[in-house]
Protein backbone atom coordinates (compact mmCIF):
# COMPACT_ATOMS: atom_id res chain seq x y z
CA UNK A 1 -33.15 8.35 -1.79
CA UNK A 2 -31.36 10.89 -0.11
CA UNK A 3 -32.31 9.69 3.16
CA UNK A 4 -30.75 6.24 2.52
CA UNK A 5 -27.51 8.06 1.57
CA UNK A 6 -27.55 10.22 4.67
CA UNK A 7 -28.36 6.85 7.21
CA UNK A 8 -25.29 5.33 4.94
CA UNK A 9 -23.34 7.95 5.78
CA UNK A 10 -24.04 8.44 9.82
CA UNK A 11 -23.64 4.60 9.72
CA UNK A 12 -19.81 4.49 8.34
CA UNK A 13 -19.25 7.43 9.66
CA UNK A 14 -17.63 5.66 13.23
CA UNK A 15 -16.60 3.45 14.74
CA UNK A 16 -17.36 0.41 14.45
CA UNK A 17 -18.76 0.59 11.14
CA UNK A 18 -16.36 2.88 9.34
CA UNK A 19 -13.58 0.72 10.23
CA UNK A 20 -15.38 -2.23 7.83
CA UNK A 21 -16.32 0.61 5.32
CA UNK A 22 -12.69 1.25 4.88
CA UNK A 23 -11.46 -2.09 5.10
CA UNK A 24 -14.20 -2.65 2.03
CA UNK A 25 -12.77 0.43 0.23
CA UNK A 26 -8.55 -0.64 0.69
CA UNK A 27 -9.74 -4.45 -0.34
CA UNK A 28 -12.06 -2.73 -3.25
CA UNK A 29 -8.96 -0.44 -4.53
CA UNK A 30 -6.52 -3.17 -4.05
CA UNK A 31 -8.09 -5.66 -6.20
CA UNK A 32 -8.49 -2.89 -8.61
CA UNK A 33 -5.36 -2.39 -8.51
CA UNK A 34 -3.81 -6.20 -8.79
CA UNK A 35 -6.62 -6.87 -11.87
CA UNK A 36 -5.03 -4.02 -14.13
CA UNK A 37 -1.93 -5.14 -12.88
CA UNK A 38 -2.52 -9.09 -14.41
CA UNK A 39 -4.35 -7.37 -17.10
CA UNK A 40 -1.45 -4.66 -18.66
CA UNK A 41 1.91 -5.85 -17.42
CA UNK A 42 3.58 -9.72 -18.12
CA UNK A 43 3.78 -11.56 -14.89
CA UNK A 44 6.02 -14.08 -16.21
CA UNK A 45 9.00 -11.69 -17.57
CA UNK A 46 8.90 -9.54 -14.45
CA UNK A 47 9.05 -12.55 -12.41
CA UNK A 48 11.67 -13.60 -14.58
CA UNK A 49 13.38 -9.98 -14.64
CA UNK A 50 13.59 -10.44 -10.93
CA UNK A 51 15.01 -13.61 -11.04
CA UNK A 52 17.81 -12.37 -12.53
CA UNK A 53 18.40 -9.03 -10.40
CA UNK A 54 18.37 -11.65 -7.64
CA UNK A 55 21.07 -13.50 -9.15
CA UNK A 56 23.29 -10.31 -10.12
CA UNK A 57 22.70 -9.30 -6.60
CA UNK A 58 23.64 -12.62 -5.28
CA UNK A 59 26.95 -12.14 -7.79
CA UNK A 60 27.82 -8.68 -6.89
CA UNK A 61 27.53 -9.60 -3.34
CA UNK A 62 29.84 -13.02 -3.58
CA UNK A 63 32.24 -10.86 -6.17
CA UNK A 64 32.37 -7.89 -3.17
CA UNK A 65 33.07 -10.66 -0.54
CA UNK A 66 36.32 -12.49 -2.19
CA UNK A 67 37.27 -9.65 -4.63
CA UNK A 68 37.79 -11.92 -7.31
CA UNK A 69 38.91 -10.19 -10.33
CA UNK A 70 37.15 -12.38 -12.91
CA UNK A 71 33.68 -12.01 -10.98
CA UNK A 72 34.05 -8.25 -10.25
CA UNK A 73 34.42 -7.71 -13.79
CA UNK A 74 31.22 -9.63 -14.92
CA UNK A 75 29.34 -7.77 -12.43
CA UNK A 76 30.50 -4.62 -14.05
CA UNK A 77 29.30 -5.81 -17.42
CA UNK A 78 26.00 -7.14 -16.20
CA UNK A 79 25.04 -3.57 -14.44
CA UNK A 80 24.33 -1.98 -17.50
CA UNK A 81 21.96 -4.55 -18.34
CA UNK A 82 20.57 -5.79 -14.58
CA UNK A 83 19.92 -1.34 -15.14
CA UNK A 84 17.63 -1.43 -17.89
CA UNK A 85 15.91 -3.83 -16.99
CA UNK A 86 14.97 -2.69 -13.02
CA UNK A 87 13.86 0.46 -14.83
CA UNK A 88 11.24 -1.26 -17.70
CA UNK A 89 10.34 -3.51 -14.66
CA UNK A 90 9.44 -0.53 -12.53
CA UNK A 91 7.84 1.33 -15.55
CA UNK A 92 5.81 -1.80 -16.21
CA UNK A 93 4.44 -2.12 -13.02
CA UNK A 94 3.83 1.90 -12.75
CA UNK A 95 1.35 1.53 -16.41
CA UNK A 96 -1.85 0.36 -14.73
CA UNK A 97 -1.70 2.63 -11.54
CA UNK A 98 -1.65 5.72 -14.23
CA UNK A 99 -5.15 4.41 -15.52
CA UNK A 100 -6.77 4.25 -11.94
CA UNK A 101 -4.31 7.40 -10.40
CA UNK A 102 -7.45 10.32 -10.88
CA UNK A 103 -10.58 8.15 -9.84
CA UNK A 104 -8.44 7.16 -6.22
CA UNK A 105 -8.13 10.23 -5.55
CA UNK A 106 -10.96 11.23 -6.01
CA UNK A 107 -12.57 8.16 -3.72
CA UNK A 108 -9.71 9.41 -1.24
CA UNK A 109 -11.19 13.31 -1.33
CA UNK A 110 -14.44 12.03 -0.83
CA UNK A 111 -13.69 9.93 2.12
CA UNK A 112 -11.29 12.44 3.55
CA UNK A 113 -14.39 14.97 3.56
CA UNK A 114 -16.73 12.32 5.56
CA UNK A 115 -13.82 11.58 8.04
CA UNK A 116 -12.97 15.07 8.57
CA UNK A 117 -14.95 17.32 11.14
CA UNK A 118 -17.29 19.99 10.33
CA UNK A 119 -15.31 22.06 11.08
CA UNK A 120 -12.68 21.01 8.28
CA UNK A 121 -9.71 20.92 10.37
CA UNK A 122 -10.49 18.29 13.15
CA UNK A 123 -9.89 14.24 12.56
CA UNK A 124 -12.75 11.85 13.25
CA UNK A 125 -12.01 8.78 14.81
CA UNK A 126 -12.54 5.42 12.99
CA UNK A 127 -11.49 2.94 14.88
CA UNK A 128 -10.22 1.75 18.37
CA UNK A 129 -7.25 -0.25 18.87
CA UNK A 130 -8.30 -2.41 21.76
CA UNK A 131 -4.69 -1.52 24.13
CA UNK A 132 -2.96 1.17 24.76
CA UNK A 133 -0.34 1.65 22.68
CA UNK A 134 0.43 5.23 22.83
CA UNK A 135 2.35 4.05 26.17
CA UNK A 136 4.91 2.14 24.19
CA UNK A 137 5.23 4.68 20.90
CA UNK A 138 3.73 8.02 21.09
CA UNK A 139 1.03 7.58 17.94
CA UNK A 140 -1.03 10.52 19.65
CA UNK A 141 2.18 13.16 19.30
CA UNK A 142 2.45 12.22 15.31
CA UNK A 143 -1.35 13.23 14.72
CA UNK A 144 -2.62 9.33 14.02
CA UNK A 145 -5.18 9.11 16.83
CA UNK A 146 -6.06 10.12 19.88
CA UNK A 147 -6.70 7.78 23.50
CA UNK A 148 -9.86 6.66 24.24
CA UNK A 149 -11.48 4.93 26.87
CA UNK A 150 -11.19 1.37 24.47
CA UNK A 151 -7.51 1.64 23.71
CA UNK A 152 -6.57 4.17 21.15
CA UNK A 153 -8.48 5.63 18.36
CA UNK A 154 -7.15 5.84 14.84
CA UNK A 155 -8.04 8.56 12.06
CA UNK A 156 -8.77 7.79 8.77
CA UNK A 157 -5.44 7.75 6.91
CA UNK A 158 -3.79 5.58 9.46
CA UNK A 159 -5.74 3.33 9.30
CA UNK A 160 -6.47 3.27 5.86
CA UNK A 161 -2.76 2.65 5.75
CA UNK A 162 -2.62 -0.41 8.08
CA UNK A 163 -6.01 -2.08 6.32
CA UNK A 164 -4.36 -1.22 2.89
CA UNK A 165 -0.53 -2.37 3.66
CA UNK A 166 -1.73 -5.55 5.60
CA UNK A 167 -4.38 -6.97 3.08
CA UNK A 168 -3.05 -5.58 -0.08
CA UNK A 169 0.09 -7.79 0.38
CA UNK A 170 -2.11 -10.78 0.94
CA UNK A 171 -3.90 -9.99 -2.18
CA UNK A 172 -1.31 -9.86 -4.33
CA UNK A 173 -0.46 -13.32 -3.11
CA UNK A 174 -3.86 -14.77 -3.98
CA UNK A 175 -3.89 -13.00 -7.35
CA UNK A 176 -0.09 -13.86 -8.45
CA UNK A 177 0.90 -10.04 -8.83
CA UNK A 178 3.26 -9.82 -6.18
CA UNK A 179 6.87 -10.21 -7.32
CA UNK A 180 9.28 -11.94 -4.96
């Protein structure tokens, strides 16, 4: 048993294959995420909520741009209001990310100790962006990869954060939790 977990872990360890094993993790943590999210909060009244921020905005907006009195003034009594309910809409979306907050960081720890060095200090490559784009912004001077002989190569966290930020939007999509 243990050496099946130790040929797991020198297989994800790089690249190629620990750029899928995180990709598996963000998608893994991201439907997670977008389940508790349909489960605990009401789609339809924060899609509704947000219709009606939209509109305020919309009014405040119009009201700013011809300063007409009658407007202005039912902007100012709709901010109390438009207020209250931004906050319960951010609160509601905040409940099911408290339930999951301690075992993500704990999958985060974990995979922060197999992408580290042995050292403890050093980063371990990932994956390899196939061009060089440390020519046109300098990723390797902010500590989020280093140039290789592929392109550039990408530590863990950012590349977590691209996998996460590009599919997690996507999922939300698919599974109606994404509030426009």
């Amino acid at each position: 048993m243990q050496d099946l977990m130790t040929s797991f872990i020198e297989i994800v360890a790089g690249p190629p294959f620990a750029g899928v094993f995180i990709t598996l993790v963000s998608v893994t943590i991201s439907t997670m995420s977008n389940l508790a999210m349909r489960r605990f909060a009401d789609m339809r009244r924060l899609r509704r909520y947000q219709t009606e921020i939209k509109q305020y905005q919309e009014m405040q907006k119009k009201a700013q741009d011809t300063q007409n009195e009658k407007l202005l003034r039912k902007v100012k009594r709709r901010k109390a209001y438009i207020d209250r309910i931004q906050r319960e809409q951010m609160t509601t979306r905040c409940k099911p990310q408290l339930i999951f907050i301690i075992p993500f960081m704990l999958i985060f720890t974990l995979l922060r100790g197999l992408y580290t060095g042995p050292d403890g200090i050093s980063q371990i490559i990932v994956a390899v962006i196939p061009f060089n784009i440390q020519y046109v912004i300098p990723l390797e001077s902010f500590g989020l990869g280093l140039a290789v002989a592929g392109g550039f190569g990408l530590y863990f966290w950012p590349f977590y954060f691209l996998a996460g930020l590009g599919l997690s939007s996507i999922l939300q999509r698919i599974m109606g939790t994404q509030i426009i």
